[in-house]
PDB file of N, CA and C in Angstrom:
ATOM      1  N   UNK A   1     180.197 165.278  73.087  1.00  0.00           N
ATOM      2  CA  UNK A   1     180.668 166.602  73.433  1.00  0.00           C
ATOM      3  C   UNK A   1     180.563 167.505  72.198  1.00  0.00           C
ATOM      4  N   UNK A   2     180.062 168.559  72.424  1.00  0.00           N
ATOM      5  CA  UNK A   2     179.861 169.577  71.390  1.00  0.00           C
ATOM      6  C   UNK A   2     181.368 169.984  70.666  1.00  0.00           C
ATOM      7  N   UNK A   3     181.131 170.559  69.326  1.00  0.00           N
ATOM      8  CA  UNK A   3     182.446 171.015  69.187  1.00  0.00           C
ATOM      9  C   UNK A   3     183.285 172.217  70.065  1.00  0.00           C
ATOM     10  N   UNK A   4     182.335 172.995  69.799  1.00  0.00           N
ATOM     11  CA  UNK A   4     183.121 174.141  71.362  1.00  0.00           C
ATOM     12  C   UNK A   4     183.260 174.068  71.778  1.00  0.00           C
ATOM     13  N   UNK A   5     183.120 172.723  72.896  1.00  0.00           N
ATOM     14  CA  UNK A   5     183.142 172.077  74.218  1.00  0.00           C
ATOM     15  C   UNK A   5     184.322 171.431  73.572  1.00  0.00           C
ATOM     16  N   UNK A   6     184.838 170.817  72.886  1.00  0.00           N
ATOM     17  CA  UNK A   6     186.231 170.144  72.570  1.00  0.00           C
ATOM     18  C   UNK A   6     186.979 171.274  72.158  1.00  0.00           C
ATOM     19  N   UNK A   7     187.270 171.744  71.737  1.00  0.00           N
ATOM     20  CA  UNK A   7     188.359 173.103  71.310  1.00  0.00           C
ATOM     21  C   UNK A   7     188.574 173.771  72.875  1.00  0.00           C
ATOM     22  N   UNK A   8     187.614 174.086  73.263  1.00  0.00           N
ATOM     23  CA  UNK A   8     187.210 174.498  74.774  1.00  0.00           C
ATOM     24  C   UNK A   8     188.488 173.605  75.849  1.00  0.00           C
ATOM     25  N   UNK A   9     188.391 173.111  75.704  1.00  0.00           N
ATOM     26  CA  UNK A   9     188.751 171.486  76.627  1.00  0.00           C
ATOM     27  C   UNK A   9     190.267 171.550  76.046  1.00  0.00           C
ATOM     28  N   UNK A  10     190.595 171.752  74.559  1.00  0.00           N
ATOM     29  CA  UNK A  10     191.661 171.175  73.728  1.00  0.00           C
ATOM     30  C   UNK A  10     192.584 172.187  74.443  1.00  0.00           C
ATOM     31  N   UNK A  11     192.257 173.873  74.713  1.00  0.00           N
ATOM     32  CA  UNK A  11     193.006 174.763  74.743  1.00  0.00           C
ATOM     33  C   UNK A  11     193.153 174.910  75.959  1.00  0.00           C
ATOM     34  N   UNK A  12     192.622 174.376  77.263  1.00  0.00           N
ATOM     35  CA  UNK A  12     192.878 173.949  78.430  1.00  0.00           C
ATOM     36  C   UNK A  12     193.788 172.621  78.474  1.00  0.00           C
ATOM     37  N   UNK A  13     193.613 171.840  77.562  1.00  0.00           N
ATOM     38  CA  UNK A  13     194.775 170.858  78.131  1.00  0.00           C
ATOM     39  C   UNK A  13     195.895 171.319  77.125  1.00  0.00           C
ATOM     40  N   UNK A  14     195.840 171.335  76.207  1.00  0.00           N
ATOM     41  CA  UNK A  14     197.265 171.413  75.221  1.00  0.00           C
ATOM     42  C   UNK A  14     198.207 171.600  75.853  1.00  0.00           C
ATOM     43  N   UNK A  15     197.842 173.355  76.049  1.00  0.00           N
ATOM     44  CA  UNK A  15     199.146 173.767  77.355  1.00  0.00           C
ATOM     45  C   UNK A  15     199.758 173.229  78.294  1.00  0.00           C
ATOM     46  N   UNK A  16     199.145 172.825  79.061  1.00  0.00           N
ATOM     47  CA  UNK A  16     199.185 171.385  80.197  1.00  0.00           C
ATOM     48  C   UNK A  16     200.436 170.257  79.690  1.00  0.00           C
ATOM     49  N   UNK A  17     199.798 169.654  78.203  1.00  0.00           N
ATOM     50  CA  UNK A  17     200.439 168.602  77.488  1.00  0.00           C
ATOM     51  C   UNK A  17     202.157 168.541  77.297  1.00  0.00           C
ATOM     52  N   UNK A  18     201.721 170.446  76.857  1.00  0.00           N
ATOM     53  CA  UNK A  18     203.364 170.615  76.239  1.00  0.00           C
ATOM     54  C   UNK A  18     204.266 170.990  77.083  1.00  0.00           C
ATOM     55  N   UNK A  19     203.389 171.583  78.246  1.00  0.00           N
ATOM     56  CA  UNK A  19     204.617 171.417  79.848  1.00  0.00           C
ATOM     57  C   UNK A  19     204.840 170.417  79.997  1.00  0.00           C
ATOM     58  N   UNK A  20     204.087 169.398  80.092  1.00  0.00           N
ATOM     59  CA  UNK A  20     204.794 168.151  80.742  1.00  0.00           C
ATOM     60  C   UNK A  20     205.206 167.423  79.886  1.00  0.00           C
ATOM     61  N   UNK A  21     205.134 167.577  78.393  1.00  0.00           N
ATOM     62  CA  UNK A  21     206.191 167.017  77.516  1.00  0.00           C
ATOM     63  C   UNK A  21     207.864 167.720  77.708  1.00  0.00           C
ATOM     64  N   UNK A  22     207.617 168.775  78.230  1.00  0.00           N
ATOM     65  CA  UNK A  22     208.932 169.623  77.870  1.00  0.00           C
ATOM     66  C   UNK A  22     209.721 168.827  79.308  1.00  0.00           C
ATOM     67  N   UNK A  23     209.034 169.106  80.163  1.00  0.00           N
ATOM     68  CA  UNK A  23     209.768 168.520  81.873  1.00  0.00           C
ATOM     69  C   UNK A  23     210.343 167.197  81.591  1.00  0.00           C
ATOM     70  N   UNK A  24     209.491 166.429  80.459  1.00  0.00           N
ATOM     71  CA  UNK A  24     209.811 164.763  80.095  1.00  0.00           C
ATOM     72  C   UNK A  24     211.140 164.992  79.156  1.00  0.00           C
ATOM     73  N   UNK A  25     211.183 166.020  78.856  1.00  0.00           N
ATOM     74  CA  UNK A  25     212.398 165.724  77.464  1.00  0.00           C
ATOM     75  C   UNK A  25     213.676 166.202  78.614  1.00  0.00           C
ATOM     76  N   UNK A  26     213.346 166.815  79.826  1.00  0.00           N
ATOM     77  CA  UNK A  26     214.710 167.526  80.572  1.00  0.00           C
ATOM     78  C   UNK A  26     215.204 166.318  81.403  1.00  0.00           C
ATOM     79  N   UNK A  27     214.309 165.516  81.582  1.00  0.00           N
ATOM     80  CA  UNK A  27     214.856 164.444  82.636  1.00  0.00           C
ATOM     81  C   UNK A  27     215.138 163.175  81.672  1.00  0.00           C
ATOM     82  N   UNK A  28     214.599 163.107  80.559  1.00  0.00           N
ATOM     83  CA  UNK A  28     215.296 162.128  79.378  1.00  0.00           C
ATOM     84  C   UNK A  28     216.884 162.924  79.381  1.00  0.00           C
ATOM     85  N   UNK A  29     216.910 164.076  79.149  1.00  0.00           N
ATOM     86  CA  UNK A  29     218.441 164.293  78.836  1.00  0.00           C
ATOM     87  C   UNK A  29     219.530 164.079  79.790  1.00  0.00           C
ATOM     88  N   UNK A  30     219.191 164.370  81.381  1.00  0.00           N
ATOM     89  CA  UNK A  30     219.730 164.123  82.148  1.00  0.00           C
ATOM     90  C   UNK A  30     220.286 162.456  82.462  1.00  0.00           C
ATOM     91  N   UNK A  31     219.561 161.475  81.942  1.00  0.00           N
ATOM     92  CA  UNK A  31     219.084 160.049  82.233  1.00  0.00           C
ATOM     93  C   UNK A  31     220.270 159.800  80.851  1.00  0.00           C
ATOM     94  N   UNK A  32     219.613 160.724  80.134  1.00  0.00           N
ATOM     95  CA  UNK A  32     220.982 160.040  78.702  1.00  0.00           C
ATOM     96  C   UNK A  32     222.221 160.508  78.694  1.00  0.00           C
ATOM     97  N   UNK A  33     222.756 161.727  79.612  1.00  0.00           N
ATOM     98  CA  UNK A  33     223.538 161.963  80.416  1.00  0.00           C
ATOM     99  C   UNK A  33     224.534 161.136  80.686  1.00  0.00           C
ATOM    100  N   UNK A  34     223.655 160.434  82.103  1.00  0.00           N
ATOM    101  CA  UNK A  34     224.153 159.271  83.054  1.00  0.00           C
ATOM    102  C   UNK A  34     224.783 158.238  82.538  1.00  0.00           C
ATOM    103  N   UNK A  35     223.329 157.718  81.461  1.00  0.00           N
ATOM    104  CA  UNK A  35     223.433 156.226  80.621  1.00  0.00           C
ATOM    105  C   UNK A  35     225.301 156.736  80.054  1.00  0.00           C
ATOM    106  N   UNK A  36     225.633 157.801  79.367  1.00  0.00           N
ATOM    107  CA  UNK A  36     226.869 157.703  78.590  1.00  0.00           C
ATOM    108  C   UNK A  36     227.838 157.771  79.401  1.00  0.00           C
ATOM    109  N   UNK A  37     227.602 158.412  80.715  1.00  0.00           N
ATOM    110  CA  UNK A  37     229.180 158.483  81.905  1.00  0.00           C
ATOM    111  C   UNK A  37     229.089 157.223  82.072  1.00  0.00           C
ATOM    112  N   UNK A  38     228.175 156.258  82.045  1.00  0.00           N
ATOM    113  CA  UNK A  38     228.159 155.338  82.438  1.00  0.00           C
ATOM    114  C   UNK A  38     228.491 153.805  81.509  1.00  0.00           C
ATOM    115  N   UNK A  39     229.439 153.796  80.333  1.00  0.00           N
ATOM    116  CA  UNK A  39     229.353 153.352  79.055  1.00  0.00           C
ATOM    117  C   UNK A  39     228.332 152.534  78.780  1.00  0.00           C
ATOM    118  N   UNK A  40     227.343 152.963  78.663  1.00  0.00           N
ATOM    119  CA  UNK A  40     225.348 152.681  78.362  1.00  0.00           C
ATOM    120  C   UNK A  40     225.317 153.567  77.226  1.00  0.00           C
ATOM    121  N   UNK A  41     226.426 153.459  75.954  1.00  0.00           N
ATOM    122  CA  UNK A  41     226.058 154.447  74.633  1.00  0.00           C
ATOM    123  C   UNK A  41     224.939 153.882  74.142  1.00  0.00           C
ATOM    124  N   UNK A  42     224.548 152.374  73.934  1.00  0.00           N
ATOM    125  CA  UNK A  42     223.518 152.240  73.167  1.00  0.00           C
ATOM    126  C   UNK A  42     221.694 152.633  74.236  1.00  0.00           C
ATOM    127  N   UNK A  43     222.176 152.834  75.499  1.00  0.00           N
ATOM    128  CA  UNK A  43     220.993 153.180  76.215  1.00  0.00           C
ATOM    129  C   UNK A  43     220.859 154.788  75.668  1.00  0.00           C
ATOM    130  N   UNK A  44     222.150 155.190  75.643  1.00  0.00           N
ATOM    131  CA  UNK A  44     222.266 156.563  75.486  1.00  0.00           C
ATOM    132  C   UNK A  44     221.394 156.901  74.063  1.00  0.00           C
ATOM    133  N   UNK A  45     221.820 156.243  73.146  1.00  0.00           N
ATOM    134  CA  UNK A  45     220.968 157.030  71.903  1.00  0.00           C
ATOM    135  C   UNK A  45     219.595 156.245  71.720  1.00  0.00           C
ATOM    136  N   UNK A  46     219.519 155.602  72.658  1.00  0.00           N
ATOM    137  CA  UNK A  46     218.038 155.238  72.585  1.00  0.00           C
ATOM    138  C   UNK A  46     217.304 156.324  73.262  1.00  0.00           C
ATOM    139  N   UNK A  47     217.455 156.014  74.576  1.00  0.00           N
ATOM    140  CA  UNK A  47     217.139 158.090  75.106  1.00  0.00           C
ATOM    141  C   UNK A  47     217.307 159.062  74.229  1.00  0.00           C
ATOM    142  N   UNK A  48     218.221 159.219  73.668  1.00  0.00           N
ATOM    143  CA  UNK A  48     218.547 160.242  72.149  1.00  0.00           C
ATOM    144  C   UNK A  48     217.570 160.304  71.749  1.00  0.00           C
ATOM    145  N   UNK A  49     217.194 159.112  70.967  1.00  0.00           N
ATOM    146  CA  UNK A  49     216.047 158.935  69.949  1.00  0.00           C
ATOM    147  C   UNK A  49     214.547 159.613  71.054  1.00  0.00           C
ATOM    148  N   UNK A  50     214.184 158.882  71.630  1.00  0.00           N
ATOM    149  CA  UNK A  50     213.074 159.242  72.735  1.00  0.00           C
ATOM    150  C   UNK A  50     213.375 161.089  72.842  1.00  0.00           C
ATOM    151  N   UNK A  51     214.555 161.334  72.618  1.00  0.00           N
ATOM    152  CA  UNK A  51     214.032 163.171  73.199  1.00  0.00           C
ATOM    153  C   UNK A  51     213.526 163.205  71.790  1.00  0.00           C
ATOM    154  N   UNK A  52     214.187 163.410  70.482  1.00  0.00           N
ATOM    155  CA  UNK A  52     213.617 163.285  69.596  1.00  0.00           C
ATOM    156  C   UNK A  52     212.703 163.694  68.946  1.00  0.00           C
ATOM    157  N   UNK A  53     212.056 162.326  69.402  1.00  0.00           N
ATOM    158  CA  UNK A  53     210.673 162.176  69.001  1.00  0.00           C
ATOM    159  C   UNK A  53     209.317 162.844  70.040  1.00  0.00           C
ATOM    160  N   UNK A  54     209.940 162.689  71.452  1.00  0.00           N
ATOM    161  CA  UNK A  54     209.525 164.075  72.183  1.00  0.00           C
ATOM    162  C   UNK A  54     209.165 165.354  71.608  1.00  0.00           C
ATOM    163  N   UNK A  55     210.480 165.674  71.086  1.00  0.00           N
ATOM    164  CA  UNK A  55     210.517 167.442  70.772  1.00  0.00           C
ATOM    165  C   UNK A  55     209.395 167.466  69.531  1.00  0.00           C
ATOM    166  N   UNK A  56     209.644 166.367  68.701  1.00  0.00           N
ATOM    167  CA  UNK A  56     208.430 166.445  67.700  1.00  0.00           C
ATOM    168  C   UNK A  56     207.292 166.155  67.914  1.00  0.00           C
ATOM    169  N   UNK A  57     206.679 165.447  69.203  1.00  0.00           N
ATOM    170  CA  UNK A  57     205.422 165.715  69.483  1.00  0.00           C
ATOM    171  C   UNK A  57     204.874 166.978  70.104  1.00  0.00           C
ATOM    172  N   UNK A  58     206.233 167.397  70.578  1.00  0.00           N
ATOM    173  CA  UNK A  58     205.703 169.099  71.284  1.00  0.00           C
ATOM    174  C   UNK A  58     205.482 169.713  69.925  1.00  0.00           C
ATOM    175  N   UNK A  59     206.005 169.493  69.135  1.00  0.00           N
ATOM    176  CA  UNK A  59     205.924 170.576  67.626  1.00  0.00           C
ATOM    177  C   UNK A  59     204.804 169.994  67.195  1.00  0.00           C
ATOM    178  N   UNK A  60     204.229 169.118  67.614  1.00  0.00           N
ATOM    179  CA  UNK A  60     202.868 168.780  66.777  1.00  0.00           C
ATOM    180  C   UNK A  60     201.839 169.334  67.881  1.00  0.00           C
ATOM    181  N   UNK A  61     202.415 169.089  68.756  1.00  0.00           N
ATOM    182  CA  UNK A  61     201.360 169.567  70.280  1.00  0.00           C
ATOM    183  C   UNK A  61     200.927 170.907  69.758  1.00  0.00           C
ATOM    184  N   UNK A  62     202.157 172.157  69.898  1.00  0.00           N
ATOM    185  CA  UNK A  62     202.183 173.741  69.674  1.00  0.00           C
ATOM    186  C   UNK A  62     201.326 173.650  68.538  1.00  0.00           C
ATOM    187  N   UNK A  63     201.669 173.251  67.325  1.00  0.00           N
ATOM    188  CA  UNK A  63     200.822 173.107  65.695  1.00  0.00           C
ATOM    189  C   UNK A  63     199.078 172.933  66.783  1.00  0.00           C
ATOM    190  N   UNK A  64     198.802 172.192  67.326  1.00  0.00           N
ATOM    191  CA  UNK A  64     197.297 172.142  67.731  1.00  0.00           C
ATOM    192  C   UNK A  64     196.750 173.000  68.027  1.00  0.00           C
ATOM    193  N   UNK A  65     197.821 173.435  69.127  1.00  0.00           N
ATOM    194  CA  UNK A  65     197.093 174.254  70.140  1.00  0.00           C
ATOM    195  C   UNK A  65     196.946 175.828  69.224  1.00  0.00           C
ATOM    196  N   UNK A  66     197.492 176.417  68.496  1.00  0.00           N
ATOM    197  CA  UNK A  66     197.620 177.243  67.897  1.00  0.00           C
ATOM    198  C   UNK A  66     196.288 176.929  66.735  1.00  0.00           C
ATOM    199  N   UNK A  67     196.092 176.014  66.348  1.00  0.00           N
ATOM    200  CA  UNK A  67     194.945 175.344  65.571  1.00  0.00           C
ATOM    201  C   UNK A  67     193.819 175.837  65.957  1.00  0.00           C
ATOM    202  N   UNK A  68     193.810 175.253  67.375  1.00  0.00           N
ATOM    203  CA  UNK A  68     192.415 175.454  68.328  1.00  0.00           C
ATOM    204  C   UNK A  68     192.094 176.883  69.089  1.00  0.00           C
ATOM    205  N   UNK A  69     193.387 177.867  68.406  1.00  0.00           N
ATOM    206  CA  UNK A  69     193.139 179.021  68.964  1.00  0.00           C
ATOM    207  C   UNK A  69     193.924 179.878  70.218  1.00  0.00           C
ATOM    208  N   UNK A  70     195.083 178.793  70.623  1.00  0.00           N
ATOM    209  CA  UNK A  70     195.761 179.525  71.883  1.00  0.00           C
ATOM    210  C   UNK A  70     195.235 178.713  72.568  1.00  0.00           C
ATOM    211  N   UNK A  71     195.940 179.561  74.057  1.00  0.00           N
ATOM    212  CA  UNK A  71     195.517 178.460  75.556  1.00  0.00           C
ATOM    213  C   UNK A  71     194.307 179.531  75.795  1.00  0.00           C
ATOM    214  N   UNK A  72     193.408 178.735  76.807  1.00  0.00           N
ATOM    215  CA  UNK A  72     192.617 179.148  76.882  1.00  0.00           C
ATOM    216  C   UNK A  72     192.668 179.218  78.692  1.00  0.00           C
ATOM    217  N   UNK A  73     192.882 180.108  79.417  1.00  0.00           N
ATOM    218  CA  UNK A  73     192.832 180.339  80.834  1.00  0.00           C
ATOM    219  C   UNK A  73     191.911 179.501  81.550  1.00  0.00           C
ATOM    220  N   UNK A  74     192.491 178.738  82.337  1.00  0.00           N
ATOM    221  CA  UNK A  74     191.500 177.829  83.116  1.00  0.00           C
ATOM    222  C   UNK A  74     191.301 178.019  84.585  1.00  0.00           C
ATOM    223  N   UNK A  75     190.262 178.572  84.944  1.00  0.00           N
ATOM    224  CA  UNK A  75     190.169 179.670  86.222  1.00  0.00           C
ATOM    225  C   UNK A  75     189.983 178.659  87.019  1.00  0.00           C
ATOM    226  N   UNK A  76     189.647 177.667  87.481  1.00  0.00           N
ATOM    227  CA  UNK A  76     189.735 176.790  88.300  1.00  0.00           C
ATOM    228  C   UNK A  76     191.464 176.138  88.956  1.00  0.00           C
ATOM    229  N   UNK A  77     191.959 176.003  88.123  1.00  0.00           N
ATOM    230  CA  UNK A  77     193.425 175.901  88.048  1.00  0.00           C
ATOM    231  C   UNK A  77     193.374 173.712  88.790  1.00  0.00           C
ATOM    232  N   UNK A  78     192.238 173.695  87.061  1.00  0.00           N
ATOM    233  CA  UNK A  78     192.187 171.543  87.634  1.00  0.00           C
ATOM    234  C   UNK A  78     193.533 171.534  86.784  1.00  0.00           C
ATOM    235  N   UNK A  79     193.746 170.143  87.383  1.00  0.00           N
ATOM    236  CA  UNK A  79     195.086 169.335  86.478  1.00  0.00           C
ATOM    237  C   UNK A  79     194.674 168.135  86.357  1.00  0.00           C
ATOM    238  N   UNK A  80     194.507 168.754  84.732  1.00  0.00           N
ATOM    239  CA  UNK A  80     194.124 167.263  83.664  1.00  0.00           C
ATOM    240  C   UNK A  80     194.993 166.202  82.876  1.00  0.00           C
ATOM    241  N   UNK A  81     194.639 165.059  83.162  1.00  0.00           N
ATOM    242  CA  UNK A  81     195.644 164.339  82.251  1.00  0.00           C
ATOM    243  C   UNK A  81     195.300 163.443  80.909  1.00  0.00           C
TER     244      UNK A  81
END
């Protein structure tokens, strides 16, 4: 794949990435929630840990996508994974 064709591609999915990282960190919190009503503290900060390290892959995600230039409008409206 050419390089423009990957940056191309990068700024069509990124966006994609960091929505569905963000939806993953809302239903981790809810789940670590539960785990603690439920005395599951050590499930609980394990979920803890997991949002975490979540939120810091979205901060590395955003760092890319901003790299590669922004999102790039994908007129077809595919969903890539």
């Amino acid at each position: 794949m050419a390089e423009q064709d990957t940056i191309k591609k990068l700024r069509v999915l990124l966006p994609h990435w960091i929505e569905h990282n963000i939806s993953h960190i809302a239903e981790f919190r809810k789940w670590e929630g539960e785990a603690r009503k439920e005395s599951g503290e050590e499930v609980a900060k394990l979920l803890d840990k997991a949002i975490s390290d979540m939120e810091k892959a979205g901060k590395s995600l955003s760092e890319a996508l901003e790299k590669v230039g922004g999102p790039l409008e994908s007129g077809g409206g595919h969903h890539h994974h």
